[in-house]
C-alpha atoms as a PDB file:
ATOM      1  CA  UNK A   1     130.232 -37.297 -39.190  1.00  0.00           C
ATOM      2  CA  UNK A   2     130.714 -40.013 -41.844  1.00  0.00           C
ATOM      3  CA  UNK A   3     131.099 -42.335 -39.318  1.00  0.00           C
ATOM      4  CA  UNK A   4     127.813 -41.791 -38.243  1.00  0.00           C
ATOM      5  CA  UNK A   5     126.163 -41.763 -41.452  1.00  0.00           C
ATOM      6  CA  UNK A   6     127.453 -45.300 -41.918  1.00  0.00           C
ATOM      7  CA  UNK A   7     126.153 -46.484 -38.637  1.00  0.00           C
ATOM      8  CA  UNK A   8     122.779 -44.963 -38.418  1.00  0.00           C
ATOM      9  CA  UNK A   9     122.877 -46.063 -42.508  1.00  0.00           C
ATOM     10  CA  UNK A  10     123.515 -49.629 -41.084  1.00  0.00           C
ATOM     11  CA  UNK A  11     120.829 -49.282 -38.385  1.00  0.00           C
ATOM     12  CA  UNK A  12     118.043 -48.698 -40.795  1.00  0.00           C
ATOM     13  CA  UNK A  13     119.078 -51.230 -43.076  1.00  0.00           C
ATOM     14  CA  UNK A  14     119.365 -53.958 -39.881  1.00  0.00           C
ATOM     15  CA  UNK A  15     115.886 -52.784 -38.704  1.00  0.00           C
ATOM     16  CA  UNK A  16     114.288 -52.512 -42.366  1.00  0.00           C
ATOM     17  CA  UNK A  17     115.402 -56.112 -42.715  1.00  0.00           C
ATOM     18  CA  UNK A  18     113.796 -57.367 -39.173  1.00  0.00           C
ATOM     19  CA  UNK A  19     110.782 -55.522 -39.906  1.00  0.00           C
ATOM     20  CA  UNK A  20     110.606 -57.177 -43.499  1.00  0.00           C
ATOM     21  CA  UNK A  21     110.539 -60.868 -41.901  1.00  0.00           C
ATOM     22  CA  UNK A  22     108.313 -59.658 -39.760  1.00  0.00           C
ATOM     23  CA  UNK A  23     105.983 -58.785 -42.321  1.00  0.00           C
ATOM     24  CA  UNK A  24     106.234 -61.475 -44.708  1.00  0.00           C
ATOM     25  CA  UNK A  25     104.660 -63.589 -42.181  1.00  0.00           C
ATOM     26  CA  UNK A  26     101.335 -61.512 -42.171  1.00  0.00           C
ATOM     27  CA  UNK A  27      99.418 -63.934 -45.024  1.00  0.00           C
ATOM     28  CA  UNK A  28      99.807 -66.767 -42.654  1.00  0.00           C
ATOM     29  CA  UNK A  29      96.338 -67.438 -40.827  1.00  0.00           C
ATOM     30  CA  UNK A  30      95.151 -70.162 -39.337  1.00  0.00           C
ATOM     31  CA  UNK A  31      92.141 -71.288 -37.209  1.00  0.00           C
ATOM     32  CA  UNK A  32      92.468 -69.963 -33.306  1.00  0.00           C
ATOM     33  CA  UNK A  33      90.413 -71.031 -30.567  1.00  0.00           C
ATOM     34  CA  UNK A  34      90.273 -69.925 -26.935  1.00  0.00           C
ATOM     35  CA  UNK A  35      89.253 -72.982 -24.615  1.00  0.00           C
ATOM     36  CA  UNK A  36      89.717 -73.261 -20.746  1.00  0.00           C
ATOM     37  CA  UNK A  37      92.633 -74.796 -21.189  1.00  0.00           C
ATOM     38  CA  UNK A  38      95.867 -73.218 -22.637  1.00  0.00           C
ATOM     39  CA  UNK A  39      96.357 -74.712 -26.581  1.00  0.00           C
ATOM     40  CA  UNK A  40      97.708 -74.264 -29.463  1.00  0.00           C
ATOM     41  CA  UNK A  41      95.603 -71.713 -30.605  1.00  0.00           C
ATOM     42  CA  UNK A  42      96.176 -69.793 -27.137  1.00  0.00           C
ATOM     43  CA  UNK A  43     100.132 -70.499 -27.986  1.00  0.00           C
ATOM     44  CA  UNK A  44      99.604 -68.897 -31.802  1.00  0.00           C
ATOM     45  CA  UNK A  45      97.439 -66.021 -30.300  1.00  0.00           C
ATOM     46  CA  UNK A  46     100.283 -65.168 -27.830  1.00  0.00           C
ATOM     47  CA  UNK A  47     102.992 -65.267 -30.454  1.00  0.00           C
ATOM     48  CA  UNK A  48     100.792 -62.771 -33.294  1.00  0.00           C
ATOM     49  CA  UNK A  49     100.679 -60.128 -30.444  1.00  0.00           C
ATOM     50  CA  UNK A  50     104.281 -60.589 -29.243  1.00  0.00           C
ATOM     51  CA  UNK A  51     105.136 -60.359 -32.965  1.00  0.00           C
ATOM     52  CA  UNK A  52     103.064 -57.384 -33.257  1.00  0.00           C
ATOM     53  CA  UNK A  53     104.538 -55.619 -30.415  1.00  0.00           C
ATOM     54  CA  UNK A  54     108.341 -56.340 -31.669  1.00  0.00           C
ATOM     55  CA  UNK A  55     106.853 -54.756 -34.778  1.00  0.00           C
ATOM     56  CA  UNK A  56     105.529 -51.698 -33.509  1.00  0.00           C
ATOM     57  CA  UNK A  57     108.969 -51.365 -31.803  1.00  0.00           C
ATOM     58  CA  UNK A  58     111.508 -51.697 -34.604  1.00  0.00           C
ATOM     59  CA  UNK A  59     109.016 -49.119 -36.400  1.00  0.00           C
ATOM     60  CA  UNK A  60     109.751 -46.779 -33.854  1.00  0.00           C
ATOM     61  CA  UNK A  61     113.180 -47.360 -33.407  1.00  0.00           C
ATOM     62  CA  UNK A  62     113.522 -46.888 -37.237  1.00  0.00           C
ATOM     63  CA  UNK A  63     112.263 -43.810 -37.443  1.00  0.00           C
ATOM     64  CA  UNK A  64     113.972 -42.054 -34.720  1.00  0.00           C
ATOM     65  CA  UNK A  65     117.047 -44.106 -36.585  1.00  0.00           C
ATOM     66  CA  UNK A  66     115.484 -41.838 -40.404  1.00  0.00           C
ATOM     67  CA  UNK A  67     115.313 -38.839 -37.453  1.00  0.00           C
ATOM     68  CA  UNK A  68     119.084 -38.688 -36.563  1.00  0.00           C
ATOM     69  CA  UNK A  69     119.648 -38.932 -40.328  1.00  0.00           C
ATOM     70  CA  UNK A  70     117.846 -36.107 -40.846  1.00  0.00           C
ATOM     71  CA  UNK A  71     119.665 -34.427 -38.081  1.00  0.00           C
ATOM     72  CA  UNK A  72     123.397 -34.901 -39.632  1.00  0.00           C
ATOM     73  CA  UNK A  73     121.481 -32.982 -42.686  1.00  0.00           C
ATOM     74  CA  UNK A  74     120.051 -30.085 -40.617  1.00  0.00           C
ATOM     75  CA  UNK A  75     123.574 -29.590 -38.507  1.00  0.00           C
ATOM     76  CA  UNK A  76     121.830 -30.306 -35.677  1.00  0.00           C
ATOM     77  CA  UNK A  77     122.915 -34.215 -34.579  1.00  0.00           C
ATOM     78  CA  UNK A  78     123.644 -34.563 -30.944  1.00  0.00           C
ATOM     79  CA  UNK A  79     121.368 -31.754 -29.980  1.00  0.00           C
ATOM     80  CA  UNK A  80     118.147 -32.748 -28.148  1.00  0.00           C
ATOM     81  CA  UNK A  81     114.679 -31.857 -30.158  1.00  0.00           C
ATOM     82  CA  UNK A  82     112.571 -30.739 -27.451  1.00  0.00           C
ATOM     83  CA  UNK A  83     115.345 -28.744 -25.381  1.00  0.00           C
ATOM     84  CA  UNK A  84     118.181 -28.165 -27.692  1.00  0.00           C
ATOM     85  CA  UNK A  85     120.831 -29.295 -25.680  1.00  0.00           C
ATOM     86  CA  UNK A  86     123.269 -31.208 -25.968  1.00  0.00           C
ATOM     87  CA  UNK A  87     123.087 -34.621 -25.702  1.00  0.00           C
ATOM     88  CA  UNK A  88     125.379 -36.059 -23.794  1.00  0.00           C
ATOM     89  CA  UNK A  89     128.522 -38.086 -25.618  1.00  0.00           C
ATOM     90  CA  UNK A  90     127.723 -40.913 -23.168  1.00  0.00           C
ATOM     91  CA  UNK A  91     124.436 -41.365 -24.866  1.00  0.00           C
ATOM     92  CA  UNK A  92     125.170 -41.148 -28.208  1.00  0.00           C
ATOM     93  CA  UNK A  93     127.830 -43.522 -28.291  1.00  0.00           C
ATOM     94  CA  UNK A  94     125.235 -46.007 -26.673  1.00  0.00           C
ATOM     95  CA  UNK A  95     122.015 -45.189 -29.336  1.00  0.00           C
ATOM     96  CA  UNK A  96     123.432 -42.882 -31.749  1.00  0.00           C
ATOM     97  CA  UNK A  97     120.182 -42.617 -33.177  1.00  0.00           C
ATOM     98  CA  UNK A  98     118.964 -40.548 -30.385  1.00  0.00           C
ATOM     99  CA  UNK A  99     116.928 -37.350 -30.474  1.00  0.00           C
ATOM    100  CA  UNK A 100     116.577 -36.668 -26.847  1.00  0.00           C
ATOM    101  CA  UNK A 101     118.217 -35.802 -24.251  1.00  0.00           C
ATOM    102  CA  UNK A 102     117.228 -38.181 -21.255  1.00  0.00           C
ATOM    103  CA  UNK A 103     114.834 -35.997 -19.724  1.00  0.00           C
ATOM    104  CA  UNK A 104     113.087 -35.644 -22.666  1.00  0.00           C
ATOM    105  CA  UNK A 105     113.250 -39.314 -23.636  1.00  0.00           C
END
């Protein structure tokens, strides 16, 4: 179970790190403007909300990442929290820090 610790440990630190960057480019603003024809402004606006999606993402995956954690501590890592089943090996090797089962994902 070590093992895992250190991955899921190595996760959050990976995703902490990406979300970090992220953020430290929130203070930058500049002027946007929407014209008929596609601009730089259109090209910054598009960026912001692809940055804020990736963000929203690595949120999520980090705390289903603080989840399995907190799993290893309960004794109950590898068991799917809506059903309680097992979750198949399969799975967890692929994203240890799942939660859920797949038909509960």
């Amino acid at each position: 179970m070590q093992e895992m610790r250190d991955t899921l440990a190595a996760k959050a630190a990976e995703l902490e790190a990406e979300i970090a960057e992220l953020e430290s480019h929130k203070g930058e603003s500049g002027g946007i403007s929407f014209g008929k024809r596609i601009g730089e402004g259109t090209n910054i606006a598009v960026e912001r909300m692809s940055q804020v999606t990736t963000h929203d993402s690595l949120t999520r995956m980090l705390a289903e990442v603080r989840r399995a954690q907190a799993k290893i501590d309960e004794g109950t890592y590898g068991r799917c929290d809506t059903c309680h089943e097992a979750i198949p090996e399969g799975r967890l090797e692929a994203r240890p820090w799942a939660t859920h089962c797949l038909a509960h994902s």
